[in-house]
Protein backbone atom coordinates (compact mmCIF):
# COMPACT_ATOMS: atom_id res chain seq x y z
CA UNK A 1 14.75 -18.97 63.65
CA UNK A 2 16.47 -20.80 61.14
CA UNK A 3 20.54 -20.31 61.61
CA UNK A 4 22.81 -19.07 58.89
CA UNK A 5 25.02 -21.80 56.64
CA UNK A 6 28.68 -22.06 57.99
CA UNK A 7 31.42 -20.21 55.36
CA UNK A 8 34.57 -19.61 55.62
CA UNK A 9 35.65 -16.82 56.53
CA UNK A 10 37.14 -15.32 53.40
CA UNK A 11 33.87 -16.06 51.72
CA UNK A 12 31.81 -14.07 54.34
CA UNK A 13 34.72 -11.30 54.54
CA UNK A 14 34.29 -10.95 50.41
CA UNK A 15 30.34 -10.86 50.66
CA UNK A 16 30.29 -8.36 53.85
CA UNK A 17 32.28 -6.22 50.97
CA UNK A 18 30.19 -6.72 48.53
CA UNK A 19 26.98 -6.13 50.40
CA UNK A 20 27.75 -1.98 50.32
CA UNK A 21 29.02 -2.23 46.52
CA UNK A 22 25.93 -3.79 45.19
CA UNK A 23 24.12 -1.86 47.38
CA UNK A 24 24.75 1.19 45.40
CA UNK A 25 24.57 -0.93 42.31
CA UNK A 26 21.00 -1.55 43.08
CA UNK A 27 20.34 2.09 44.01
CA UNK A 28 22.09 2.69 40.14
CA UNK A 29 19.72 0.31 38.25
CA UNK A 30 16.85 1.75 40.27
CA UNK A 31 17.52 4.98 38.53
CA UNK A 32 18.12 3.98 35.68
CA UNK A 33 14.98 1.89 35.32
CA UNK A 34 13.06 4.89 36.03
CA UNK A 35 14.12 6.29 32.87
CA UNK A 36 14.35 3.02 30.90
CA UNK A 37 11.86 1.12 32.65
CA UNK A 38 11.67 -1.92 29.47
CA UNK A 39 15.40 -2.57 29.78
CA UNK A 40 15.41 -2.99 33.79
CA UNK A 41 14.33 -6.94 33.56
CA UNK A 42 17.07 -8.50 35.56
CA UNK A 43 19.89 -7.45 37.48
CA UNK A 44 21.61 -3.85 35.74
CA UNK A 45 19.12 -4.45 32.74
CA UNK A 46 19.11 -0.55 32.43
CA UNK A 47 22.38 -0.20 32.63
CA UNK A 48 23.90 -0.74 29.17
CA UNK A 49 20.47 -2.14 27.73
CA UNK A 50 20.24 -2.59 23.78
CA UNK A 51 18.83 0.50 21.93
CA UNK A 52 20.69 3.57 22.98
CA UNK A 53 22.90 5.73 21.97
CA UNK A 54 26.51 6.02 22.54
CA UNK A 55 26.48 9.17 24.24
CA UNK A 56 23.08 7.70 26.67
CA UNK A 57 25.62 4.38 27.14
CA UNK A 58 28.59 6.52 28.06
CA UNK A 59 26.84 8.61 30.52
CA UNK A 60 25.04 5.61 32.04
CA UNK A 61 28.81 3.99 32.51
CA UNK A 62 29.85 7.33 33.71
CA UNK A 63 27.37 7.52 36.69
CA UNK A 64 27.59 3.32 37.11
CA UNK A 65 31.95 4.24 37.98
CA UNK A 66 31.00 7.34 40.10
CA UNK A 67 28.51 5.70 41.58
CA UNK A 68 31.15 2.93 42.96
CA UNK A 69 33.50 5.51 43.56
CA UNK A 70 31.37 7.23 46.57
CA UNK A 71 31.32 3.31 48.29
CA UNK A 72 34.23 4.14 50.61
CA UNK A 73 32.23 6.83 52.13
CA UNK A 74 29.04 5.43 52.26
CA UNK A 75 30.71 2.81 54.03
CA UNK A 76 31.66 5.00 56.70
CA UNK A 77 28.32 6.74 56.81
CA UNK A 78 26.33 3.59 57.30
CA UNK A 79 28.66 1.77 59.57
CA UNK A 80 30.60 2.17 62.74
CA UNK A 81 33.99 2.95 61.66
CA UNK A 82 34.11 6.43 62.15
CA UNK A 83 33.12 5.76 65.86
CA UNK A 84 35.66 3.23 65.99
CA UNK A 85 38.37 5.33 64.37
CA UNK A 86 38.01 8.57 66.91
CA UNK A 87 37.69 6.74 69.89
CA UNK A 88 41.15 4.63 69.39
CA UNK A 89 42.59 8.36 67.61
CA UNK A 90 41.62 10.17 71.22
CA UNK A 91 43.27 7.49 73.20
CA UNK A 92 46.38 7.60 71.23
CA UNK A 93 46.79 11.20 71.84
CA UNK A 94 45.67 10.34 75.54
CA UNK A 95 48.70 8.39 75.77
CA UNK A 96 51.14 10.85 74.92
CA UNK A 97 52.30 8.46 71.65
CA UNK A 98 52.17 10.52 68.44
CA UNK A 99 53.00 7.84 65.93
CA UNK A 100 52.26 4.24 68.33
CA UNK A 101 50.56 2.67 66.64
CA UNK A 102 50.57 4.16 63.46
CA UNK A 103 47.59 5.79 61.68
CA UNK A 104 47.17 2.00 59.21
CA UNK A 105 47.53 0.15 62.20
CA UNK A 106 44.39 2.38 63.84
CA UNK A 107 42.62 2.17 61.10
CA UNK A 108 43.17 -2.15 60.79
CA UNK A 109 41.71 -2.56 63.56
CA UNK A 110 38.45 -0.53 63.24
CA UNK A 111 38.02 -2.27 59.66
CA UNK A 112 38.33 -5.50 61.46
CA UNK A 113 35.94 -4.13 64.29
CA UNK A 114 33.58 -2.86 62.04
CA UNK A 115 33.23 -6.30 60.04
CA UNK A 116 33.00 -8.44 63.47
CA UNK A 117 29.63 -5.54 64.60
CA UNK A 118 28.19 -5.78 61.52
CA UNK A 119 28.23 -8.72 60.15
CA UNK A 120 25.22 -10.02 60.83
CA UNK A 121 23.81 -6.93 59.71
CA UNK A 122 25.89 -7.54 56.20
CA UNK A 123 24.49 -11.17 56.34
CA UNK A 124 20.83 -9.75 56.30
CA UNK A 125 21.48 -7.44 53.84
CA UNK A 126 23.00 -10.16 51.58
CA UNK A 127 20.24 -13.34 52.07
CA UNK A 128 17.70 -10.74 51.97
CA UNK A 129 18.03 -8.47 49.04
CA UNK A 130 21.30 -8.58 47.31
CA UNK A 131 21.37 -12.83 46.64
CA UNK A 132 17.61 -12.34 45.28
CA UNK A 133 18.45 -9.77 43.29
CA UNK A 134 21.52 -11.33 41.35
CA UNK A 135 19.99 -14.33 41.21
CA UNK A 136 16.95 -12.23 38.91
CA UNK A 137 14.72 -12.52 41.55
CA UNK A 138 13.80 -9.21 42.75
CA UNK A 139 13.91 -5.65 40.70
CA UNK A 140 16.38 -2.77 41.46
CA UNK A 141 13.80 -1.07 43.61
CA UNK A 142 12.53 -3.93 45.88
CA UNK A 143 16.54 -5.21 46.15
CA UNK A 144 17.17 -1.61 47.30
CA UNK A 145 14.53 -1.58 49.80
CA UNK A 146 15.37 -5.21 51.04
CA UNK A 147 18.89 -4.51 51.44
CA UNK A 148 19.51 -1.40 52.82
CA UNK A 149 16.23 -1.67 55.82
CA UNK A 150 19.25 -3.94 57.98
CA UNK A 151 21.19 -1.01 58.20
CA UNK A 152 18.01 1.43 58.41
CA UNK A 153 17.64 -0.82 61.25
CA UNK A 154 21.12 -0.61 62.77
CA UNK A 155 21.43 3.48 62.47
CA UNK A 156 18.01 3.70 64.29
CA UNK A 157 19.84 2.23 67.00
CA UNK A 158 22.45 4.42 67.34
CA UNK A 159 20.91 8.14 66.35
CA UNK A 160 19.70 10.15 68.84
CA UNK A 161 16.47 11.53 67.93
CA UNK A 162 17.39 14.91 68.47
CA UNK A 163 19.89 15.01 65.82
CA UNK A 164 16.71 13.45 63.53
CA UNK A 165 14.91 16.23 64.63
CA UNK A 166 17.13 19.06 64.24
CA UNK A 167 18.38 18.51 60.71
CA UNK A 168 15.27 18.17 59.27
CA UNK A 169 13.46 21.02 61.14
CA UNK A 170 16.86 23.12 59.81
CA UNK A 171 15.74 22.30 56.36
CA UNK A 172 11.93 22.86 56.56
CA UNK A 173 11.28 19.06 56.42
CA UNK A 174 9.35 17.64 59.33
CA UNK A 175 8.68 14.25 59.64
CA UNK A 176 6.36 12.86 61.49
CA UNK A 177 6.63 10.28 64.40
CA UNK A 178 5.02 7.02 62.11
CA UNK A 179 6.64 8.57 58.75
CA UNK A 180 10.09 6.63 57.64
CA UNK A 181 13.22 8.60 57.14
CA UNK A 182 14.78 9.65 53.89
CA UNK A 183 17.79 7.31 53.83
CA UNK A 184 20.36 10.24 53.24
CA UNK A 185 19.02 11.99 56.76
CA UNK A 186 19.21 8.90 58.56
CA UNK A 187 22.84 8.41 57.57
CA UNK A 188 23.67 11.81 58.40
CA UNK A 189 22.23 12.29 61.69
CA UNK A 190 23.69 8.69 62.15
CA UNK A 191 27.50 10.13 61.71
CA UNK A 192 26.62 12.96 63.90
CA UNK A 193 25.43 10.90 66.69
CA UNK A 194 28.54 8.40 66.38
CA UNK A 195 31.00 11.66 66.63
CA UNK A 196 29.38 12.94 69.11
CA UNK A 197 29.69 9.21 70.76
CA UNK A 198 32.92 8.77 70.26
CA UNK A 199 33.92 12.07 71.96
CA UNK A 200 31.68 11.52 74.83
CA UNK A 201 33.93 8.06 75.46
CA UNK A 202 36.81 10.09 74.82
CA UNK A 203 36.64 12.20 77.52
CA UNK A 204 36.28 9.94 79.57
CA UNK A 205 39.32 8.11 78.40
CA UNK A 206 41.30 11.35 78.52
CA UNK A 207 40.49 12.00 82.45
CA UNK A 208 42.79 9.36 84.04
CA UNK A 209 46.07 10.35 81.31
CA UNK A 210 45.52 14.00 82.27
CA UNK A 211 45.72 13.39 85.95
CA UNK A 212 48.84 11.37 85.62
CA UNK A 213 50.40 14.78 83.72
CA UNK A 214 48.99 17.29 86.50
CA UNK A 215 50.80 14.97 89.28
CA UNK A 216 54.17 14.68 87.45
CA UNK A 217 54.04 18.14 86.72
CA UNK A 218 53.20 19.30 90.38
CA UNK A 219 55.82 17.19 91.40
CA UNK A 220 58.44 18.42 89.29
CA UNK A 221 58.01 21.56 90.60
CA UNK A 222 57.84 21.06 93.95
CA UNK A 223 61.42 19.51 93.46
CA UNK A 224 62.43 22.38 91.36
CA UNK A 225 62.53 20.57 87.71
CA UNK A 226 60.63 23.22 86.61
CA UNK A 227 62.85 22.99 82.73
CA UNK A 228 61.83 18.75 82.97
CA UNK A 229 58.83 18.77 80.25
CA UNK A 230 56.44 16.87 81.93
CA UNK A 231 55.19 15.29 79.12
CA UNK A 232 58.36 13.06 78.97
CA UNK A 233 58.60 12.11 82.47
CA UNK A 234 54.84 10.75 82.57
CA UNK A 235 55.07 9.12 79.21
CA UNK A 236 56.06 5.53 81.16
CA UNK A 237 54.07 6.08 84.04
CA UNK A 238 50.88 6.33 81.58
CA UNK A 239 52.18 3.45 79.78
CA UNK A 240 52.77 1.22 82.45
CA UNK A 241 49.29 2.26 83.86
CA UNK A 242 47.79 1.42 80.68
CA UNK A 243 49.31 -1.79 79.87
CA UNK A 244 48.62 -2.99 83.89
CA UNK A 245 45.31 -1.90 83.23
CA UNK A 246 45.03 -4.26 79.89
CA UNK A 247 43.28 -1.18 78.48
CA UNK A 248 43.72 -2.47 74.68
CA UNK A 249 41.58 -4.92 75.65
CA UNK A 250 38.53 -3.51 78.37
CA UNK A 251 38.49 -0.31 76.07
CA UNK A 252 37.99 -2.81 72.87
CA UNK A 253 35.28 -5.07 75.09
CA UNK A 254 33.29 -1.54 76.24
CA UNK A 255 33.03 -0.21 72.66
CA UNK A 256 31.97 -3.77 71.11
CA UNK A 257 29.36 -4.25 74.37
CA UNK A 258 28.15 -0.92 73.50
CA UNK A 259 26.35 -2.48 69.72
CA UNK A 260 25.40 -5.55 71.79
């Protein structure tokens, strides 16, 4: 298999980003060569093609913006950050620290997570179908396909087939073992399985913090210290356990092993 060229990593940062964004760009064009299909030669020919109207030009430009607007959370759909964002939310409330570290610093580092597990499926997506299809070489709906099948790829992974099942027996939409899945119920039995993921591995981080509280609470009041809250007293203890422990660290290494 032929290896990928060596870039910097600002320029592979800035493409990983623009993999989603263009992603949705192709999905727009798509559309809109299905109602203009002589304007879609080339990349966005639809979009603001020659021979419309103002109004038909204004409302293609209106969808194009919303369109871009809805990439934030279609990154999070498609992706693991949400996983990434409960799982380091649970152990901060494990710990006992409301505001350490703060909500930006939590959410840092699952960005920076999310890029380092996906980027070679943002790589794909890029050589693939979004390079072709700037580059004129492919049309809205084969750039579409192209790019988003690494990610149709990843979520398959990660979904548990029952959540598949469920949500599209609850709307009267089989599918059958060989048939594809519609994008959309992919990527929303994909969230469902990463919550459910994350609070699975949440428990399990909560178990050791809550036995450190039920000892310093039985022993304050077996000394009488019953007016102590508890909650203060084991506040270093859990601490101290967790930085011993280097949990930062094994808890970081067990979630990235886990989309190995």
């Amino acid at each position: 298999m032929a290896s990928l060229p060596v870039m910097s990593w600002q320029s592979l940062f800035w493409r990983s980003l623009l993999v989603l964004t263009l992603a949705m760009t192709a999905l727009t064009g798509a559309a809109f060569a299905q109602v203009v299909p002589d304007q879609a030669a080339g990349p966005l020919g639809g979009l603001l093609g020659d021979g419309q109207g103002l109004s038909g030009t204004v409302v293609q430009l209106f969808l194009f913006v919303t369109i871009l607007s809805l990439v934030p959370g279609i990154a999070m759909m498609v992706t693991c950050l949400p996983f990434m964002v409960i799982v380091f939310s649970i152990l901060r409330q494990a710990l006992g620290v409301q505001q350490a570290p703060p909500n930006m610093m939590i959410m840092a580092l699952a960005m920076f997570l999310t890029f380092f597990i996906m980027e070679p499926v943002f790589m794909q997506s890029w050589t693939e179908g979004l390079s072709p299809y700037i580059e004129g070489g492919l049309t809205e709906q084969q750039a579409w396909q192209l790019t988003t099948e690494p990610f149709r790829e990843f979520m398959m992974r990660r979904t548990d087939p029952e959540a598949l099942f469920v949500l599209s027996d609850a709307l009267n939409r089989p599918v059958g073992p060989e048939e594809e899945h519609s994008f959309s119920l992919l990527a929303t039995s994909f969230m469902l399985s990463e919550i459910k993921h994350a609070f699975q591995i949440g428990f399990v981080i909560f178990m050791p913090f809550m036995i450190i509280d039920l000892v310093v609470a039985s022993v304050l009041m077996a000394v009488g210290m019953m007016m102590v809250p508890p909650t203060v007293v084991s506040l270093p203890f859990k601490l101290g356990f967790f930085v011993l422990a280097d949990g930062w660290l094994k808890i970081t290494e067990a979630l990235l092993r886990g989309y190995a």
